[in-house]
N, C-alpha and C. Protein backbone atom coordinates (compact mmCIF):
# COMPACT_ATOMS: atom_id res chain seq x y z
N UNK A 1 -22.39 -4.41 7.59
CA UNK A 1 -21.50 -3.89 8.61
C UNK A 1 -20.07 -3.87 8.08
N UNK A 2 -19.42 -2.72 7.79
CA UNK A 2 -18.12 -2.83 7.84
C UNK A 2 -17.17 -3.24 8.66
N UNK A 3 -15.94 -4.03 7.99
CA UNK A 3 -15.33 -4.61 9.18
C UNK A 3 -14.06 -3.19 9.76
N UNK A 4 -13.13 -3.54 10.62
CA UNK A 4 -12.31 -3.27 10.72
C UNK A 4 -11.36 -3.59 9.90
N UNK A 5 -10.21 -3.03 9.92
CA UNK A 5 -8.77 -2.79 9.59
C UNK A 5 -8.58 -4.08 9.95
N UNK A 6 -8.00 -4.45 11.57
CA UNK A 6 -7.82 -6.07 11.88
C UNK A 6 -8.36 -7.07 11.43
N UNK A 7 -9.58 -6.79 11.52
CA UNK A 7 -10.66 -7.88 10.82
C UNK A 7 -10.74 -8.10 8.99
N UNK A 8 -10.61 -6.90 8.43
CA UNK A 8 -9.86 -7.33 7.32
C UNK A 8 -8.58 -8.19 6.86
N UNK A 9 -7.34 -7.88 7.77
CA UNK A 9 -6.39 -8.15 7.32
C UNK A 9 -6.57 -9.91 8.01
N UNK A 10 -7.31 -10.25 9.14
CA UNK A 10 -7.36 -11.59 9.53
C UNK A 10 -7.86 -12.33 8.35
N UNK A 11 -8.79 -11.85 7.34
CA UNK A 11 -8.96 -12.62 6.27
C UNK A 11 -8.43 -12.66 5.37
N UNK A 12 -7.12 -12.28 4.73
CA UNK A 12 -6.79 -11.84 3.89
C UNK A 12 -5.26 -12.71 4.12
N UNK A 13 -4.77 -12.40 5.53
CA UNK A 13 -3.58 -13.31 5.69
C UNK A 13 -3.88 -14.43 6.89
N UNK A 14 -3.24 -15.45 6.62
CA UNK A 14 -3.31 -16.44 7.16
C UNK A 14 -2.52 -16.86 8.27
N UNK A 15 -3.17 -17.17 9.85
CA UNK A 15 -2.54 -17.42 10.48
C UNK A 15 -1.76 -16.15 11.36
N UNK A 16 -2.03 -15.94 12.55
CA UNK A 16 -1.72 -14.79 13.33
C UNK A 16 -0.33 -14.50 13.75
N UNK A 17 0.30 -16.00 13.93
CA UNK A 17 1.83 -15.76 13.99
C UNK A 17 2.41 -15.23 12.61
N UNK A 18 2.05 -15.16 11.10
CA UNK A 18 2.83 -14.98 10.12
C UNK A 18 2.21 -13.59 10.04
N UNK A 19 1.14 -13.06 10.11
CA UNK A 19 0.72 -11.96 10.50
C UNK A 19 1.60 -10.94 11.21
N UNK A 20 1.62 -11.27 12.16
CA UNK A 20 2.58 -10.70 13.19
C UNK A 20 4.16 -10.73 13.07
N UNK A 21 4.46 -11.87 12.20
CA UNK A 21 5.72 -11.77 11.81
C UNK A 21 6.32 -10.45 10.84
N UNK A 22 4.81 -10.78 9.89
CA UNK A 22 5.66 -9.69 8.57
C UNK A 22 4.97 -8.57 9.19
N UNK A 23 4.26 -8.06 10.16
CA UNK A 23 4.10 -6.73 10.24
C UNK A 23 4.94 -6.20 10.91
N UNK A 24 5.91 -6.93 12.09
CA UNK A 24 6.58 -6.09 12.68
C UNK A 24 7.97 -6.08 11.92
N UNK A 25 8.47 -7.16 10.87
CA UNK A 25 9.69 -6.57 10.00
C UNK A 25 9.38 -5.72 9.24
N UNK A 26 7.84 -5.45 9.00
CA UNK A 26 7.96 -3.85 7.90
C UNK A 26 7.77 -2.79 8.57
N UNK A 27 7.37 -2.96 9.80
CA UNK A 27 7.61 -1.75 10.56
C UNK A 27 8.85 -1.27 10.76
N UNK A 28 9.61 -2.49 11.05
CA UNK A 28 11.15 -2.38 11.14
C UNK A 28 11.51 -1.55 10.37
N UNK A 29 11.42 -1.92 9.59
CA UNK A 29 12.22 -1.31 7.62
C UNK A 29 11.11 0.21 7.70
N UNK A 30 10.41 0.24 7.91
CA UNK A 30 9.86 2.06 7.87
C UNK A 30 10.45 2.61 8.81
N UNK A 31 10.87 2.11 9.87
CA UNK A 31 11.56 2.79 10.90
C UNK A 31 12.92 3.08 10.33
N UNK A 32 12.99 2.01 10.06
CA UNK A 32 14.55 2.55 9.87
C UNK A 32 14.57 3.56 7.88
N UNK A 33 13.86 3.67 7.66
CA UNK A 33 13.81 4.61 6.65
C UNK A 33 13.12 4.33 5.13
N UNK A 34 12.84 2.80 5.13
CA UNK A 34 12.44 2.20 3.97
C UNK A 34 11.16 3.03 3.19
N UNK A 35 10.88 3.23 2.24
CA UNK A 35 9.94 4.07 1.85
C UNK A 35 8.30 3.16 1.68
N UNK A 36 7.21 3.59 1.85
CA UNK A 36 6.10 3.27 2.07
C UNK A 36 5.79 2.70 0.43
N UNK A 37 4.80 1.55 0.49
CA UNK A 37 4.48 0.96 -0.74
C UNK A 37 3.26 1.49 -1.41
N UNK A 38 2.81 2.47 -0.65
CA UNK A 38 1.45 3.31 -0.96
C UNK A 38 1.73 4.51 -0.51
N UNK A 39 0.83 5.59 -1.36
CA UNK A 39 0.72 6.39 -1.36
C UNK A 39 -0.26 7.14 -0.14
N UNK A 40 0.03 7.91 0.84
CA UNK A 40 -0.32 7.77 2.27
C UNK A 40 0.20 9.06 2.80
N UNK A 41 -0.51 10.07 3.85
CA UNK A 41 -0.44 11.01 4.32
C UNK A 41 -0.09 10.37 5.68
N UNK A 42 -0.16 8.82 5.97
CA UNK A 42 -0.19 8.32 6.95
C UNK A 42 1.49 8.58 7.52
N UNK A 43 1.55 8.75 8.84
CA UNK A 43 3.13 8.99 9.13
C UNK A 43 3.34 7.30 10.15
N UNK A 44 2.30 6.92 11.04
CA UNK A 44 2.51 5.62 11.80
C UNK A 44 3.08 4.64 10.87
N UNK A 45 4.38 4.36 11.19
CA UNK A 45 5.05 3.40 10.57
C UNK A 45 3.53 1.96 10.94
N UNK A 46 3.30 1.74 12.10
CA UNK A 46 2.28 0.60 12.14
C UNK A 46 1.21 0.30 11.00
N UNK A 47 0.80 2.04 10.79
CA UNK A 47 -0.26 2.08 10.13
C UNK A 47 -0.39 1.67 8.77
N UNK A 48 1.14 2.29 8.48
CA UNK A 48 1.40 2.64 7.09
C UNK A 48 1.36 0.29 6.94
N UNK A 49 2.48 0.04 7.59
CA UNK A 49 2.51 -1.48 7.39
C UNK A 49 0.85 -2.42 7.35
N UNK A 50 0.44 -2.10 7.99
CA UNK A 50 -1.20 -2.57 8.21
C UNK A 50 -2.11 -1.92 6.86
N UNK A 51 -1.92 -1.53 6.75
CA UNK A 51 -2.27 -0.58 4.78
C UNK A 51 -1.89 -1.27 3.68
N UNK A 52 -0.51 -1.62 3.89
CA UNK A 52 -0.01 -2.23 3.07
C UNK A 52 -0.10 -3.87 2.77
N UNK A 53 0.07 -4.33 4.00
CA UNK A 53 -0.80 -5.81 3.93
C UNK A 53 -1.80 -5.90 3.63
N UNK A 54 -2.60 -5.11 3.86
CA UNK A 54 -4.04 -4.65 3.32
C UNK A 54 -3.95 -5.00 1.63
N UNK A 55 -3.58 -4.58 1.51
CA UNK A 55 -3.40 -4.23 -0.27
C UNK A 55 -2.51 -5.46 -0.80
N UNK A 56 -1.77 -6.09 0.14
CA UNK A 56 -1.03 -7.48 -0.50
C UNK A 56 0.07 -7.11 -1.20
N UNK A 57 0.78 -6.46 -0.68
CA UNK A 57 2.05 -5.13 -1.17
C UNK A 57 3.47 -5.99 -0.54
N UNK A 58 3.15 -6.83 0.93
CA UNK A 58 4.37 -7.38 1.18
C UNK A 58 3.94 -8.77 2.00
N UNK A 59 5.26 -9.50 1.57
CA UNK A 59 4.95 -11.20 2.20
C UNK A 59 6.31 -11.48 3.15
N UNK A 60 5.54 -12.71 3.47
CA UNK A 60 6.82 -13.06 4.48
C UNK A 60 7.51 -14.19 3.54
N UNK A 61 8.81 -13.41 3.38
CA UNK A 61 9.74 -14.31 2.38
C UNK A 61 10.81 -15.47 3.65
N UNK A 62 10.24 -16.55 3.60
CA UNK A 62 11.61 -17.65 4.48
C UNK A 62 12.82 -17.32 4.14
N UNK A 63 13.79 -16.90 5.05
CA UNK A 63 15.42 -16.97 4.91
C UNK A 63 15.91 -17.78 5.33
N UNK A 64 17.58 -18.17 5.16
CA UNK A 64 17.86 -19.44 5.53
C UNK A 64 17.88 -19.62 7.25
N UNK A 65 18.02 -18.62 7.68
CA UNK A 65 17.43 -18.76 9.36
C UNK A 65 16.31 -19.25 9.47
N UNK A 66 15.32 -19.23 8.74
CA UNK A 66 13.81 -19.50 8.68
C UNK A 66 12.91 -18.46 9.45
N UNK A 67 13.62 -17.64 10.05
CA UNK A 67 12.87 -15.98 10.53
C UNK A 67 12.01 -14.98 8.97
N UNK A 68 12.74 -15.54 8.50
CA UNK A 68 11.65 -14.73 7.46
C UNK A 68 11.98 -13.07 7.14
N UNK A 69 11.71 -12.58 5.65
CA UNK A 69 12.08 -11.32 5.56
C UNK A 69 11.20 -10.38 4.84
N UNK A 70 10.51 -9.48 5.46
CA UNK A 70 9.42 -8.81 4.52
C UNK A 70 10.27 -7.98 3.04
N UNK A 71 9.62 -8.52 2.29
CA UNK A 71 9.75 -8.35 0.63
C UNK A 71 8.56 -7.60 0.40
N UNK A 72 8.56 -6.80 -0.44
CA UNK A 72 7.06 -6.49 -1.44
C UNK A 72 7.27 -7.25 -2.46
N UNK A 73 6.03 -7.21 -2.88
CA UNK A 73 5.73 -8.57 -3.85
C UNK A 73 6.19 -8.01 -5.63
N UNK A 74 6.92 -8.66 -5.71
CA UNK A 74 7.61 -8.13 -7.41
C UNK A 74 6.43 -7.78 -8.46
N UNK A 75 6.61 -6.80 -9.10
CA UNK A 75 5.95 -5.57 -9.76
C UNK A 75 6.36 -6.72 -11.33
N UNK A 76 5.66 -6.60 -12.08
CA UNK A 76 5.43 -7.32 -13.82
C UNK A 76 6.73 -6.34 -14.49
N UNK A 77 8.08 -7.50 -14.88
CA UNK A 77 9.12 -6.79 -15.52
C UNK A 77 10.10 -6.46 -14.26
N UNK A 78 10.13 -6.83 -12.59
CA UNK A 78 10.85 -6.21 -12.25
C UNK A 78 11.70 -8.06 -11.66
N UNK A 79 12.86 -7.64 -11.50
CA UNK A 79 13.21 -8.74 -11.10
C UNK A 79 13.79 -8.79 -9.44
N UNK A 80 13.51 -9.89 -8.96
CA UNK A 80 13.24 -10.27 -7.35
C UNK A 80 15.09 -10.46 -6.37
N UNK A 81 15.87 -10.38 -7.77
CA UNK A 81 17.41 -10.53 -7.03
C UNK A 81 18.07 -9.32 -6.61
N UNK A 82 18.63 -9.13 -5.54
CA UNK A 82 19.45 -7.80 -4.96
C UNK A 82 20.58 -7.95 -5.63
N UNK A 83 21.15 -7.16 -5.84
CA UNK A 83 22.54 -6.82 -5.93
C UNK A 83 23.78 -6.01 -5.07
């Protein structure tokens, strides 16, 4: 039996509040214009974010508020500091 979409991503990330945390700051960030981490005909900012956790593309990084900030996960050679 194939699972679902939800039911995938419940195994994959841990814990429903951190779940829910980083999906709705990357929805955030697609809304407001951030570009998608996959390649996707998909236009639902939800969807597109739920795809992407899927794939382990973004985490919930702790800030010093302790709210947390969705990051994608650094690429081999790229480095993790903004400027």
């Amino acid at each position: 039996m194939d699972l679902t979409l939800p039911q995938r991503l419940q195994q994959s990330v841990q814990g429903s509040f951190h779940k829910t945390a980083l999906l709705q700051k990357r929805v955030r960030e697609l809304i407001r214009g951030a570009s998608p981490l996959i390649d996707t005909r998909e236009t639902n900012p939800i969807r597109i974010a739920f795809l992407e956790m899927e794939r382990g593309l973004i985490e919930l990084i702790p800030d010093e508020e302790g709210l947390g900030e969705v990051g994608a996960e650094p690429q081999p050679g790229e480095s993790s500091d903004e400027e």
